[in-house]
C-alpha atoms as a PDB file:
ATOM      1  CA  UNK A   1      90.396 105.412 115.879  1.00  0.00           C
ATOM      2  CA  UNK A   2      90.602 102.195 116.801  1.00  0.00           C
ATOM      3  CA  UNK A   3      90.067 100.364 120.110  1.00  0.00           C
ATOM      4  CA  UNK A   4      89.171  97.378 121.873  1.00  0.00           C
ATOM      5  CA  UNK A   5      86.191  98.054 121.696  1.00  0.00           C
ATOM      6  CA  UNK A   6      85.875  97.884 118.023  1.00  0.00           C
ATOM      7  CA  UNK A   7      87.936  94.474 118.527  1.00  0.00           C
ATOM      8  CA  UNK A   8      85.639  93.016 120.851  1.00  0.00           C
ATOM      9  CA  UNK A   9      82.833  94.016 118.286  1.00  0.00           C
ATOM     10  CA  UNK A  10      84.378  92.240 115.118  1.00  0.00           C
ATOM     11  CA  UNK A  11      84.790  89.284 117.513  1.00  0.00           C
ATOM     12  CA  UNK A  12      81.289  88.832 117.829  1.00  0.00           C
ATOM     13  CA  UNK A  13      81.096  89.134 113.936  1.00  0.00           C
ATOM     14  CA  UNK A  14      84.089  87.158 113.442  1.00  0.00           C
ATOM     15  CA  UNK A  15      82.426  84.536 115.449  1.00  0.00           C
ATOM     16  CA  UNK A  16      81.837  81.059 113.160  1.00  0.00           C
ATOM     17  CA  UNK A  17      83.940  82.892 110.280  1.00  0.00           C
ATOM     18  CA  UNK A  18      87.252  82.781 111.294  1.00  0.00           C
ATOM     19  CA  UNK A  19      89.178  79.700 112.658  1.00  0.00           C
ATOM     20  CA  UNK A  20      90.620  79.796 116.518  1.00  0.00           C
ATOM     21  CA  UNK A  21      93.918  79.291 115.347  1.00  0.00           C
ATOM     22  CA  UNK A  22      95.790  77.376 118.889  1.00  0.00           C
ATOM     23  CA  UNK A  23      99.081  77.763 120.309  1.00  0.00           C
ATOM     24  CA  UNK A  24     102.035  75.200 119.446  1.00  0.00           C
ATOM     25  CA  UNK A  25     105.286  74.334 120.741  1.00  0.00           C
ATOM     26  CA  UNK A  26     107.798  72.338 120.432  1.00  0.00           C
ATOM     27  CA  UNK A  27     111.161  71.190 123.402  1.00  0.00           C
ATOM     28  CA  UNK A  28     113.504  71.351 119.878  1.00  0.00           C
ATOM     29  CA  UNK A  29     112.523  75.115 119.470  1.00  0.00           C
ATOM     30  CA  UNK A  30     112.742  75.991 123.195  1.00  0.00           C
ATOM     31  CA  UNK A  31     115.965  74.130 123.609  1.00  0.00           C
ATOM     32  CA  UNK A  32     117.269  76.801 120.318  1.00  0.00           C
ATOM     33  CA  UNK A  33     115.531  79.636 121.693  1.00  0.00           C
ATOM     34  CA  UNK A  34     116.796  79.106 125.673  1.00  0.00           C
ATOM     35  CA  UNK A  35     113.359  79.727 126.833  1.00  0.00           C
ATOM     36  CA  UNK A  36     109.626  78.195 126.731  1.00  0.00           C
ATOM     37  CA  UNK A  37     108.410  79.388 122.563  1.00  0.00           C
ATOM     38  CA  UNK A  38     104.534  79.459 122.200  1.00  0.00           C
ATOM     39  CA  UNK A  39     103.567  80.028 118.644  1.00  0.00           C
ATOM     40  CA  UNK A  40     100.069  81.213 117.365  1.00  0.00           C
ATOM     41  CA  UNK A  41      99.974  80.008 113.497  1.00  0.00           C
ATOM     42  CA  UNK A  42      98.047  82.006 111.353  1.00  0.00           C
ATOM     43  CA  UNK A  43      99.027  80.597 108.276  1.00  0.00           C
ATOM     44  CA  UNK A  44      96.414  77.729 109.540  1.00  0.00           C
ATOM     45  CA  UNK A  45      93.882  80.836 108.893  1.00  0.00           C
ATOM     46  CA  UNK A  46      91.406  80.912 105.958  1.00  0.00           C
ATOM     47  CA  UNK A  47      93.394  82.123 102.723  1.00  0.00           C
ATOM     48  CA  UNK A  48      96.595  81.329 104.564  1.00  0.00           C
ATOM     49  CA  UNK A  49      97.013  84.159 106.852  1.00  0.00           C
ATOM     50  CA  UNK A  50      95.787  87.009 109.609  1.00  0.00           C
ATOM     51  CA  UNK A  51      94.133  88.730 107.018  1.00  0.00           C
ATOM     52  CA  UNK A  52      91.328  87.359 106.704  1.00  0.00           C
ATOM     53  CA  UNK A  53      90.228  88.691 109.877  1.00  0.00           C
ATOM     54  CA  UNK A  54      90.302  92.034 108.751  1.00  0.00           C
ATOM     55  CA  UNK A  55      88.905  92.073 105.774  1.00  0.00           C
ATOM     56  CA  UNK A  56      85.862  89.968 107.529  1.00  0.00           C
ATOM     57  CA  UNK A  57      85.788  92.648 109.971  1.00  0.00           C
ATOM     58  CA  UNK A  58      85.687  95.619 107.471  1.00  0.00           C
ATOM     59  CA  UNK A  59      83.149  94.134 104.790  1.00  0.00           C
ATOM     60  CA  UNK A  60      81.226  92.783 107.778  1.00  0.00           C
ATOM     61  CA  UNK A  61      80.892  96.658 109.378  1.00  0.00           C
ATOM     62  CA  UNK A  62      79.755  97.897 106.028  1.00  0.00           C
ATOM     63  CA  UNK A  63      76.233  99.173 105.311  1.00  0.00           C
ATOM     64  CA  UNK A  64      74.038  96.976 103.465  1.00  0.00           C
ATOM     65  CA  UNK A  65      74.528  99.770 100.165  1.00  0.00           C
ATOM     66  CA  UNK A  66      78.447 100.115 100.415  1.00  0.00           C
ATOM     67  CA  UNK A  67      78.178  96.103 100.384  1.00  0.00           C
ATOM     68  CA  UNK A  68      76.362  95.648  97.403  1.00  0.00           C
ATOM     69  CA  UNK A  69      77.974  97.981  95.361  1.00  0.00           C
ATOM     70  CA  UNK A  70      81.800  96.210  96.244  1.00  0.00           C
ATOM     71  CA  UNK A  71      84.832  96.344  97.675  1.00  0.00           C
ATOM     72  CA  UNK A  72      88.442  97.258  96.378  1.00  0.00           C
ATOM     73  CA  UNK A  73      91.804  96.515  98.165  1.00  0.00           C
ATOM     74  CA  UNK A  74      95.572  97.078  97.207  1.00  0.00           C
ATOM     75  CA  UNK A  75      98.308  94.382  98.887  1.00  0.00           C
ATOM     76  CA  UNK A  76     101.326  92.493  97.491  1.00  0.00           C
ATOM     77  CA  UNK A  77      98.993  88.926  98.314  1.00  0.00           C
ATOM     78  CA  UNK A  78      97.901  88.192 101.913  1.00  0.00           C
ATOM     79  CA  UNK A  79      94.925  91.555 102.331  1.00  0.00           C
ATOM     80  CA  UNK A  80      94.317  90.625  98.863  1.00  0.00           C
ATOM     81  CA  UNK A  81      93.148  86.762  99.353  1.00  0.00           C
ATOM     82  CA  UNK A  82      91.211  87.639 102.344  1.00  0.00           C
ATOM     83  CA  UNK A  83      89.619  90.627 100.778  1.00  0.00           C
ATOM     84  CA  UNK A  84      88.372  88.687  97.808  1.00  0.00           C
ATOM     85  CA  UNK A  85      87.363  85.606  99.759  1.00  0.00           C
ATOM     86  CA  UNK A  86      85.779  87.562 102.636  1.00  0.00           C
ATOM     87  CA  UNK A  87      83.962  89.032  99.791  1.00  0.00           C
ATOM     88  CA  UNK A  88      82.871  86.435  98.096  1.00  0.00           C
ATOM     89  CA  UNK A  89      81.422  85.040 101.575  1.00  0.00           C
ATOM     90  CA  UNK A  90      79.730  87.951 101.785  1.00  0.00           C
ATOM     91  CA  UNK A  91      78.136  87.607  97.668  1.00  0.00           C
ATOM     92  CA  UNK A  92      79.800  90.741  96.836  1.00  0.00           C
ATOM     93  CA  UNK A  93      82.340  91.722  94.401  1.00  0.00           C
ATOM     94  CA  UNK A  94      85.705  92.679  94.961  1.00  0.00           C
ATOM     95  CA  UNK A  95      88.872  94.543  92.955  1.00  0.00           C
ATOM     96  CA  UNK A  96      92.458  93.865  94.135  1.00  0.00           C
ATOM     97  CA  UNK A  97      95.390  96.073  93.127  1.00  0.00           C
ATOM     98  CA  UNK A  98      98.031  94.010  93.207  1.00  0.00           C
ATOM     99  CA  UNK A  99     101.747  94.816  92.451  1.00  0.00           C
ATOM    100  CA  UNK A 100     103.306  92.518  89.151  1.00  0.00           C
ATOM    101  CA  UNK A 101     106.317  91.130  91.085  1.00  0.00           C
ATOM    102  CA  UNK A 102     103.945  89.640  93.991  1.00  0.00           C
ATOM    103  CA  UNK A 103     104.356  85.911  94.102  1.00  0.00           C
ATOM    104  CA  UNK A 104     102.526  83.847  91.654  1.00  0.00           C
ATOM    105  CA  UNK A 105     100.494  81.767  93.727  1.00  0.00           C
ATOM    106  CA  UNK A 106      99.194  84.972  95.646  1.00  0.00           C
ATOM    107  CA  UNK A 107      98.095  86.475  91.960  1.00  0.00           C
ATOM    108  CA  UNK A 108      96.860  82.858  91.309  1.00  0.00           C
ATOM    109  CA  UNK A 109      94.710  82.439  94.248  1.00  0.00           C
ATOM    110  CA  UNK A 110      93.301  86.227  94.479  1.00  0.00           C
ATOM    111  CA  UNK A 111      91.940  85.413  91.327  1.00  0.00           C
ATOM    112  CA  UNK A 112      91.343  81.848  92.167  1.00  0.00           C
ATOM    113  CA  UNK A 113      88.992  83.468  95.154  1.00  0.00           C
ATOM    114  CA  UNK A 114      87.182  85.347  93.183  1.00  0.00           C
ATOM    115  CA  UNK A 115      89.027  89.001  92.573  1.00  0.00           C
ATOM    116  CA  UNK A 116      89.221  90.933  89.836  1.00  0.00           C
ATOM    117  CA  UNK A 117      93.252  91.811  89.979  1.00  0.00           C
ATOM    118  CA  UNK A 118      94.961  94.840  88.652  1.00  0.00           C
ATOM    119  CA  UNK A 119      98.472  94.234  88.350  1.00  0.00           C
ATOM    120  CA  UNK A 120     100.543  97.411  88.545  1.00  0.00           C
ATOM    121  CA  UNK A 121     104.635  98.762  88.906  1.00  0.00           C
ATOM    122  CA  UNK A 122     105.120  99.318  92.481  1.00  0.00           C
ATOM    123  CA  UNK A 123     108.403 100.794  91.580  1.00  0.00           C
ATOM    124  CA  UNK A 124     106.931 103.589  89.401  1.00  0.00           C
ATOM    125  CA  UNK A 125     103.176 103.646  90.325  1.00  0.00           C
ATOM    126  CA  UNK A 126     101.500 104.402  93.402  1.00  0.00           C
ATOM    127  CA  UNK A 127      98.504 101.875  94.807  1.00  0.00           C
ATOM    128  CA  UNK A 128      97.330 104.024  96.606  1.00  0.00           C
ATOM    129  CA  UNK A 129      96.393 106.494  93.768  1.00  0.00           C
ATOM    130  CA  UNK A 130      95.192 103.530  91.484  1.00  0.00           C
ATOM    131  CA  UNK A 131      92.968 101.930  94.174  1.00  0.00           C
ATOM    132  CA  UNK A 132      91.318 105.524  95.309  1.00  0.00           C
ATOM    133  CA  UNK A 133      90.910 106.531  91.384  1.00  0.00           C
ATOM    134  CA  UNK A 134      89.182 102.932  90.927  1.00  0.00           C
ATOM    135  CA  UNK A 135      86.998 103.258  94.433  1.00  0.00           C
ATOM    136  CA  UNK A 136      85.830 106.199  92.816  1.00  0.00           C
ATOM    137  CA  UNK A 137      84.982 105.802  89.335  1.00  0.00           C
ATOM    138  CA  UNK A 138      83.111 102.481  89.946  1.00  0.00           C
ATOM    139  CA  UNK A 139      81.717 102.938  93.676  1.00  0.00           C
ATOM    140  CA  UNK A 140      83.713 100.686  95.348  1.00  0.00           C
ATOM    141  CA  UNK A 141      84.537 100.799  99.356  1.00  0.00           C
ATOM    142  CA  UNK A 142      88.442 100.573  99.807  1.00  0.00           C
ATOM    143  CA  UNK A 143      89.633  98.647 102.426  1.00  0.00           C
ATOM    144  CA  UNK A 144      93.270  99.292 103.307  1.00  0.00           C
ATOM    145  CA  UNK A 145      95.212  96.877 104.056  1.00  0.00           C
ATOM    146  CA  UNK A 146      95.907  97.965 107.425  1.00  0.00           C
ATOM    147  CA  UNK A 147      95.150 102.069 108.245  1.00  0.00           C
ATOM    148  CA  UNK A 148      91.556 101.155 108.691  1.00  0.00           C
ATOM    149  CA  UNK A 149      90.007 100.689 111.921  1.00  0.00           C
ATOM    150  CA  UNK A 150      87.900  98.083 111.242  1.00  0.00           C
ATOM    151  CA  UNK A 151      90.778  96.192 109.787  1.00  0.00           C
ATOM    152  CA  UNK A 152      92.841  96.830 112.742  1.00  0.00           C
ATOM    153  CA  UNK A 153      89.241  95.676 114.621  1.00  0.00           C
ATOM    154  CA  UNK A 154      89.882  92.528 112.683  1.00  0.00           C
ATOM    155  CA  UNK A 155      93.440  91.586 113.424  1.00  0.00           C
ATOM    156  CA  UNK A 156      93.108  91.977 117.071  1.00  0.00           C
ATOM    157  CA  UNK A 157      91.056  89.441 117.735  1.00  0.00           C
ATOM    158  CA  UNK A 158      94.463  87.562 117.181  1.00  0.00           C
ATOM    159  CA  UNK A 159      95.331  89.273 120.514  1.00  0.00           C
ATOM    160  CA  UNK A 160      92.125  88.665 122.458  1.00  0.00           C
ATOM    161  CA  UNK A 161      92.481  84.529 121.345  1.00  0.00           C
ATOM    162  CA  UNK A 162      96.302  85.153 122.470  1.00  0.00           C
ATOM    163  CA  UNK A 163      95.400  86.527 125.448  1.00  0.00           C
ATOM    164  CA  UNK A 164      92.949  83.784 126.264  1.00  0.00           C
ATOM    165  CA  UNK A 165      95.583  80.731 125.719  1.00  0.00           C
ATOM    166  CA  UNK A 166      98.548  82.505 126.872  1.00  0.00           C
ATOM    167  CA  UNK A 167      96.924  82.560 130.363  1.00  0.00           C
ATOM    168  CA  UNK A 168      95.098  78.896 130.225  1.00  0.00           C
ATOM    169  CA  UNK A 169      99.163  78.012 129.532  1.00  0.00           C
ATOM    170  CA  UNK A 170     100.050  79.835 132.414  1.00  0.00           C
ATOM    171  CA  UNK A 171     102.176  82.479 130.476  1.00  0.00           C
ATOM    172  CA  UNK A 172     101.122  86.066 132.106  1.00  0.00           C
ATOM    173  CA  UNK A 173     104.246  88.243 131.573  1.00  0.00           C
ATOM    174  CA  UNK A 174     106.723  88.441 128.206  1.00  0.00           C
ATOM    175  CA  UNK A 175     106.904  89.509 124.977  1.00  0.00           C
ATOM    176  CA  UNK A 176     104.937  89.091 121.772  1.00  0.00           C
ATOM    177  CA  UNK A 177     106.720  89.198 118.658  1.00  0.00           C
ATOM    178  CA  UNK A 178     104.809  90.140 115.673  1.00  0.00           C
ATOM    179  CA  UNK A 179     105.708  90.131 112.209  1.00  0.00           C
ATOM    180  CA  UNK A 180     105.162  93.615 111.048  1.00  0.00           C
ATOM    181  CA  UNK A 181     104.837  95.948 107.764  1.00  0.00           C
ATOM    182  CA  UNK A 182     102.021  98.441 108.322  1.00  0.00           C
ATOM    183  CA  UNK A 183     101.312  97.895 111.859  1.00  0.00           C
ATOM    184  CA  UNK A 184      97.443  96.482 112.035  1.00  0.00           C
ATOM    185  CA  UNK A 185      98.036  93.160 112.963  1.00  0.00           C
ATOM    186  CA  UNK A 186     100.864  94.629 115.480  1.00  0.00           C
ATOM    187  CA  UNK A 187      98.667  97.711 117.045  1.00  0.00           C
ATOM    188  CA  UNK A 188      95.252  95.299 116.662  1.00  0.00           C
ATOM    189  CA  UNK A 189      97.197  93.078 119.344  1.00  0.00           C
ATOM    190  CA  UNK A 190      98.907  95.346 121.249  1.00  0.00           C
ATOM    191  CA  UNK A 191      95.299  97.030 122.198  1.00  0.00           C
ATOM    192  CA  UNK A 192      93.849  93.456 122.958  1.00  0.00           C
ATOM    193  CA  UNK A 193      96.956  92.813 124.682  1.00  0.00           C
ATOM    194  CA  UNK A 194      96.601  96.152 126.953  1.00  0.00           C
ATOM    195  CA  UNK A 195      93.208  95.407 128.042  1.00  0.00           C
ATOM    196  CA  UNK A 196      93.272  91.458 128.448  1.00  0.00           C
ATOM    197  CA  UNK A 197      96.981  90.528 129.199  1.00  0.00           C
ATOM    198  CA  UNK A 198      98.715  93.815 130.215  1.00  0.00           C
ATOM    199  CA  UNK A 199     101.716  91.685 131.587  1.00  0.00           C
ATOM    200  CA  UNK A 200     102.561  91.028 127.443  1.00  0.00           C
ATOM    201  CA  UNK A 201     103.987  93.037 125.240  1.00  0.00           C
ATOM    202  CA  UNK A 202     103.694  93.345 121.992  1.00  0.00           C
ATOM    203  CA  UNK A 203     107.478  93.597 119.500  1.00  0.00           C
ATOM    204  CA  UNK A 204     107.445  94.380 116.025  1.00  0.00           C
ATOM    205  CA  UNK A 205     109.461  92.610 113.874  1.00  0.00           C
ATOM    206  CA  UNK A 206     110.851  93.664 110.662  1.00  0.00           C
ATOM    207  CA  UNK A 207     112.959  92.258 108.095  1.00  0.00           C
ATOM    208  CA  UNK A 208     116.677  94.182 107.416  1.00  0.00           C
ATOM    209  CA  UNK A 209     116.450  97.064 105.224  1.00  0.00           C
ATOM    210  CA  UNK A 210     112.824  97.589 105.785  1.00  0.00           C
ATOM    211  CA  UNK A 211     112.838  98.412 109.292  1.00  0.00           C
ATOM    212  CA  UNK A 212     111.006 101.433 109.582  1.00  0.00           C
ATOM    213  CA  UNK A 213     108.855 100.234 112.239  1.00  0.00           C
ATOM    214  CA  UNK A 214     111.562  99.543 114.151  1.00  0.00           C
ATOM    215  CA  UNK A 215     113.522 103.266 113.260  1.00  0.00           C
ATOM    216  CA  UNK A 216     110.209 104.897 114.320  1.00  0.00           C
ATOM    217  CA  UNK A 217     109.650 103.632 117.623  1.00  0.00           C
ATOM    218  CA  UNK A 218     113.687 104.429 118.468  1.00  0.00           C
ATOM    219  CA  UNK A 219     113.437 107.819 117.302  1.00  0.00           C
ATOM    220  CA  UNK A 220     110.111 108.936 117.822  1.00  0.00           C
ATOM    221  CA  UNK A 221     108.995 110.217 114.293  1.00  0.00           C
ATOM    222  CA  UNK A 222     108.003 108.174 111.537  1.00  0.00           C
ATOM    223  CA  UNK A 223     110.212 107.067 109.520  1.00  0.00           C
ATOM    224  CA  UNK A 224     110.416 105.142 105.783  1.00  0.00           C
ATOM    225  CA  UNK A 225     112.198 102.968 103.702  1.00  0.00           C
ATOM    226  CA  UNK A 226     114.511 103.951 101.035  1.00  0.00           C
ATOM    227  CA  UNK A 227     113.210 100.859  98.931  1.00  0.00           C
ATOM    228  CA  UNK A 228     109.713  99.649  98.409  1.00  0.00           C
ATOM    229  CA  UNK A 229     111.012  95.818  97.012  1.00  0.00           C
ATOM    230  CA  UNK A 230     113.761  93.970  96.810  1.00  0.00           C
ATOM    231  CA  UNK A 231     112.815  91.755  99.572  1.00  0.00           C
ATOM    232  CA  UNK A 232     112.370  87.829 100.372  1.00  0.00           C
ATOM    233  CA  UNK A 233     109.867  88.949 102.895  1.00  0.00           C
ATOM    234  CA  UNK A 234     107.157  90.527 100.226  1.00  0.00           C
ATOM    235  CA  UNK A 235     104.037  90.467 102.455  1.00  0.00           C
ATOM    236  CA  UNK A 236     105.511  92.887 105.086  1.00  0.00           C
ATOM    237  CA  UNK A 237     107.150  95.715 102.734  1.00  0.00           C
ATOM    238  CA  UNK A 238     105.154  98.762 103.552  1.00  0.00           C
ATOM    239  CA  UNK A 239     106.767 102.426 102.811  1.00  0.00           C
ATOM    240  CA  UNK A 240     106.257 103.844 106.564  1.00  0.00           C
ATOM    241  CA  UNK A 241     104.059 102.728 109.395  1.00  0.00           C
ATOM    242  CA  UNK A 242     100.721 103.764 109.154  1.00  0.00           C
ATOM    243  CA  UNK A 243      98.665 107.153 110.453  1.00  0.00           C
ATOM    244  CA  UNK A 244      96.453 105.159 112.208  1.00  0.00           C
ATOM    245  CA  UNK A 245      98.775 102.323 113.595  1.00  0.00           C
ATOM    246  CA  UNK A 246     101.783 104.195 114.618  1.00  0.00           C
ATOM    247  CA  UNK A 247     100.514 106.136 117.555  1.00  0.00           C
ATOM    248  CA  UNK A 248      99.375 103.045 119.779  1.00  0.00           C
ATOM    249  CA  UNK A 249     102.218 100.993 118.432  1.00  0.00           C
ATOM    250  CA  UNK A 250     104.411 104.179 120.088  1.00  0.00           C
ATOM    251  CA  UNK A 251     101.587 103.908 123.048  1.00  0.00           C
ATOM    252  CA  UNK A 252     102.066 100.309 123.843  1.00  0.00           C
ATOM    253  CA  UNK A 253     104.239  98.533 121.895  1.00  0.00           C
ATOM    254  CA  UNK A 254     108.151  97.686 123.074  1.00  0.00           C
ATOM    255  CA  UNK A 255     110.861  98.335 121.095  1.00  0.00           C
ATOM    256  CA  UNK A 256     110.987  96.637 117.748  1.00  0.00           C
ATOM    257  CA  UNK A 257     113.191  93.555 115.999  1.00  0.00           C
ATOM    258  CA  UNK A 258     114.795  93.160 112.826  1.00  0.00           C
ATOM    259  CA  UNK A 259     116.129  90.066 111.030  1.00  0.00           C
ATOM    260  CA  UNK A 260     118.146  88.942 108.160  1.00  0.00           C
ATOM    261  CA  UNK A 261     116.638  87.221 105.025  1.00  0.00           C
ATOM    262  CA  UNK A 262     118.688  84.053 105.942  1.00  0.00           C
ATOM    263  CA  UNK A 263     117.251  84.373 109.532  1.00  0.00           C
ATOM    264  CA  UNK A 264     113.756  84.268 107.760  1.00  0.00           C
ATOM    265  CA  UNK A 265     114.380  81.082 105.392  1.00  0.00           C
ATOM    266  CA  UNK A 266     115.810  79.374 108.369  1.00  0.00           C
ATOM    267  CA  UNK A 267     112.796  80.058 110.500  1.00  0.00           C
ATOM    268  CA  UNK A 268     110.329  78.609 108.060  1.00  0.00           C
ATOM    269  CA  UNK A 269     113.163  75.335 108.206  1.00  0.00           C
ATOM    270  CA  UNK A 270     112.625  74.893 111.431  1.00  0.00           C
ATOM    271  CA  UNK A 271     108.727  75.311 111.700  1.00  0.00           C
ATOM    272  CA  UNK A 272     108.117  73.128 109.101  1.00  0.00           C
ATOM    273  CA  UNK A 273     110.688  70.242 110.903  1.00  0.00           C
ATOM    274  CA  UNK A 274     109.498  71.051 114.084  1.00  0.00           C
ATOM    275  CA  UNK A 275     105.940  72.502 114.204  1.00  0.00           C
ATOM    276  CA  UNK A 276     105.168  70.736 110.655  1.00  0.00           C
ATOM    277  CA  UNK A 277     103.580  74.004 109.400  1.00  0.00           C
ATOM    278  CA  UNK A 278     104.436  76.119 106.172  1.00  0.00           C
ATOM    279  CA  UNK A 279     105.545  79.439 106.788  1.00  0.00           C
ATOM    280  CA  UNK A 280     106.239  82.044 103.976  1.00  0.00           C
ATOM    281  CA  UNK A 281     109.781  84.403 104.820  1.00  0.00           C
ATOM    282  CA  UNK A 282     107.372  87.757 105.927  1.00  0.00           C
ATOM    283  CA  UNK A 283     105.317  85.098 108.063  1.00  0.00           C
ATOM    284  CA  UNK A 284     108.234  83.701 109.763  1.00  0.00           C
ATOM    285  CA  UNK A 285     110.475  87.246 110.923  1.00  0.00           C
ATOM    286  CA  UNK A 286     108.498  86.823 114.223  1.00  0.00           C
ATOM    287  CA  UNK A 287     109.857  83.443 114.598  1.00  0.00           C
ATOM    288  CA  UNK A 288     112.891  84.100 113.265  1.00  0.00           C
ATOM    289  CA  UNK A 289     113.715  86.878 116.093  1.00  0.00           C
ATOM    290  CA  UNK A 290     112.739  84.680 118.727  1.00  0.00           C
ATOM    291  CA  UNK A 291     115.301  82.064 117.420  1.00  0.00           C
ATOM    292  CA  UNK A 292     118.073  84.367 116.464  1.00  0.00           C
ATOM    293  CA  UNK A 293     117.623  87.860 118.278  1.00  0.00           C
ATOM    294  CA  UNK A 294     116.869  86.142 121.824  1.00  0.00           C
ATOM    295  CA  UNK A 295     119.680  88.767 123.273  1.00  0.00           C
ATOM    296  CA  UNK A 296     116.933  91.495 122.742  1.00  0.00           C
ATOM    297  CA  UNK A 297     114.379  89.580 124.658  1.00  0.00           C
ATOM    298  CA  UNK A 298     113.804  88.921 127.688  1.00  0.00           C
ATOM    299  CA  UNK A 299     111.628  86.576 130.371  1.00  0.00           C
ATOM    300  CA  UNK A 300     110.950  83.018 130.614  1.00  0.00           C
ATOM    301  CA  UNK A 301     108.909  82.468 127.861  1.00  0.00           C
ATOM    302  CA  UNK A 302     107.990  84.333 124.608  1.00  0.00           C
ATOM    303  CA  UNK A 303     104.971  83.951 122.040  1.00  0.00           C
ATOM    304  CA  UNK A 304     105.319  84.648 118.255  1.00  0.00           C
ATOM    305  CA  UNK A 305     102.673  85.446 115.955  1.00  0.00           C
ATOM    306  CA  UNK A 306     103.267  83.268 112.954  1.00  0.00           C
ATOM    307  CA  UNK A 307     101.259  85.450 110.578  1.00  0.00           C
ATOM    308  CA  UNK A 308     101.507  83.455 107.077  1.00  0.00           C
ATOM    309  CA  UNK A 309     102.126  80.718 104.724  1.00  0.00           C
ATOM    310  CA  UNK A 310     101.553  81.449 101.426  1.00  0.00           C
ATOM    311  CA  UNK A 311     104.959  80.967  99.846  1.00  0.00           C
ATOM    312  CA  UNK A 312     105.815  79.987  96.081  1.00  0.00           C
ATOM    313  CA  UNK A 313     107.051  76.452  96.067  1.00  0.00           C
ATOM    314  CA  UNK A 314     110.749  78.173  94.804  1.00  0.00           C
ATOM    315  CA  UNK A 315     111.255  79.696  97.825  1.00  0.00           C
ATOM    316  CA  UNK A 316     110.353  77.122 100.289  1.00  0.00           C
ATOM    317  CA  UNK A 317     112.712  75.022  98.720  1.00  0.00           C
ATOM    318  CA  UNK A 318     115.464  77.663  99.368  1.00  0.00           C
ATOM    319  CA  UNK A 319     114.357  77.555 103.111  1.00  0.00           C
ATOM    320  CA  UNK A 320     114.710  73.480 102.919  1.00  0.00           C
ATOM    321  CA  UNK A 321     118.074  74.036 102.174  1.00  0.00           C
ATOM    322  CA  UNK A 322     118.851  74.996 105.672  1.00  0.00           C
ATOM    323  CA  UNK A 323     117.812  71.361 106.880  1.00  0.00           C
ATOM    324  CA  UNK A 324     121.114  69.746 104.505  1.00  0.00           C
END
């Protein structure tokens, strides 16, 4: 099980690998949102997102064998670039299941990275059954993209650097709102969050139709989503929260968000106009409830985790189209 802990640990190893990513704001965003917005950008991370930190974390725990022999990973693009280039830090190889509809430039720059990718029909196959059936025939350590606790290890360290600016900025008490599809980055900083800053609280947030993060928390049980695509927000369509995650997002987590596609697009707008960073529409539902959900929150000030930016040049341009 995870615990802080375990992120305090992959801190240490995280240290001169991953990049302190700060927190911005801007008076145009506050002025939309009716209260102070802090936002920690993790698109600025290595490979474009949070994930880098867990996959450091994981290959970084790994015995010196288990390393040697390589690594497999299944994700729709963000796990997958910081698997393979966490990897190929490390001088090891690395497999990536990844499914055929995932944007181009993720497939691109997986392979780009340094992964060996295995494309596959997430409407009729299962990942999960073609990354353990490939762990085992060739040896390979899987490292799930977010029911792992040293992946979870990984992602909170998001919530201990939180933690840390949050109070230099004088913000003690509020929400967090986390873009969410598994839970690790969500549960990693909720547990750094509980220990370093217990007057935050981490949110969830989902996009429409694949809330099941949400549906959980409000009814207790775990619940999944009728579809597995059909999506603008790609990097955070998971099937159910996960067996590891869902128990401390239940524990310490508040109740969770949900926001339209449009909602998304227009987010990424308005951090690239405002905040001049690129945002990609799973990276930006955080955002995106702060800006358009601020009903459901409450306090004087609320931080979103921007979590990533690797979006297809098509698709950003749809987002422009809110600036017209």
């Amino acid at each position: 099980m995870s615990s802080i802990e375990l992120i305090e640990a992959a801190a240490e190893r995280l240290k001169g690998h991953a990049r302190a990513t700060p927190l911005l704001s801007s008076p145009f965003l506050d002025e939309f949102a009716g209260r102070r917005v802090l936002i920690k950008p993790e698109c600025l991370q290595h490979t474009g997102s949070f994930k880098f930190r867990g996959a450091w974390s994981a290959i970084s725990a790994l015995d010196d064998a288990a390393r040697c022999r390589g690594v497999i990973a299944y994700s729709s693009g963000n796990h997958a670039q910081g698997v393979a280039y966490a990897a190929a830090q490390h001088g090891i190889s690395s497999v990536i299941v990844m499914p055929s509809d995932a944007p181009k430039l993720k497939i691109e720059n997986t392979r780009a990275l340094g992964g060996e990718v295995v494309l596959y029909d997430r409407s009729s196959e299962s990942r999960e059954d073609i990354g353990e059936a490939l762990a085992a025939q060739r040896g390979l350590t899987l490292i799930r993209p977010y029911d792992e606790p040293q992946v979870i290890a990984g992602q909170g360290t998001t919530g201990l650097e939180l933690a840390r600016q949050a109070r230099e900025l004088g913000v003690t008490e509020g929400d967090v709102l986390v873009c969410c599809g598994g839970g690790g980055l969500t549960s990693g900083i909720a547990l750094a969050l509980d220990r370093h800053a217990p007057g935050l609280r981490a949110r969830p947030c989902e996009p429409e139709g694949f809330d099941d993060v949400k549906r959980s928390l409000a009814t207790g049980d775990v619940q999944g989503n009728d579809a597995s695509s059909g999506n603008i927000c790609d990097a955070i369509l998971t099937p159910r929260p996960g067996q590891i995650t869902f128990p401390i997002l239940q524990r310490l987590c508040g109740p969770g968000l949900s926001v339209s596609e449009q909602d998304a697009l227009h987010a990424m707008a308005l951090a690239f106009l405002r905040l001049k960073i690129v945002l990609e529409p799973g990276g930006a539902v955080a955002l995106a409830a702060a800006l358009f959900r601020k009903d459901q929150i409450k306090g004087d000030a609320v931080i979103v985790v921007a979590s990533g930016g690797n979006v297809d040049p098509q698709v950003f341009e749809q987002a422009l189209e809110f600036l017209t």
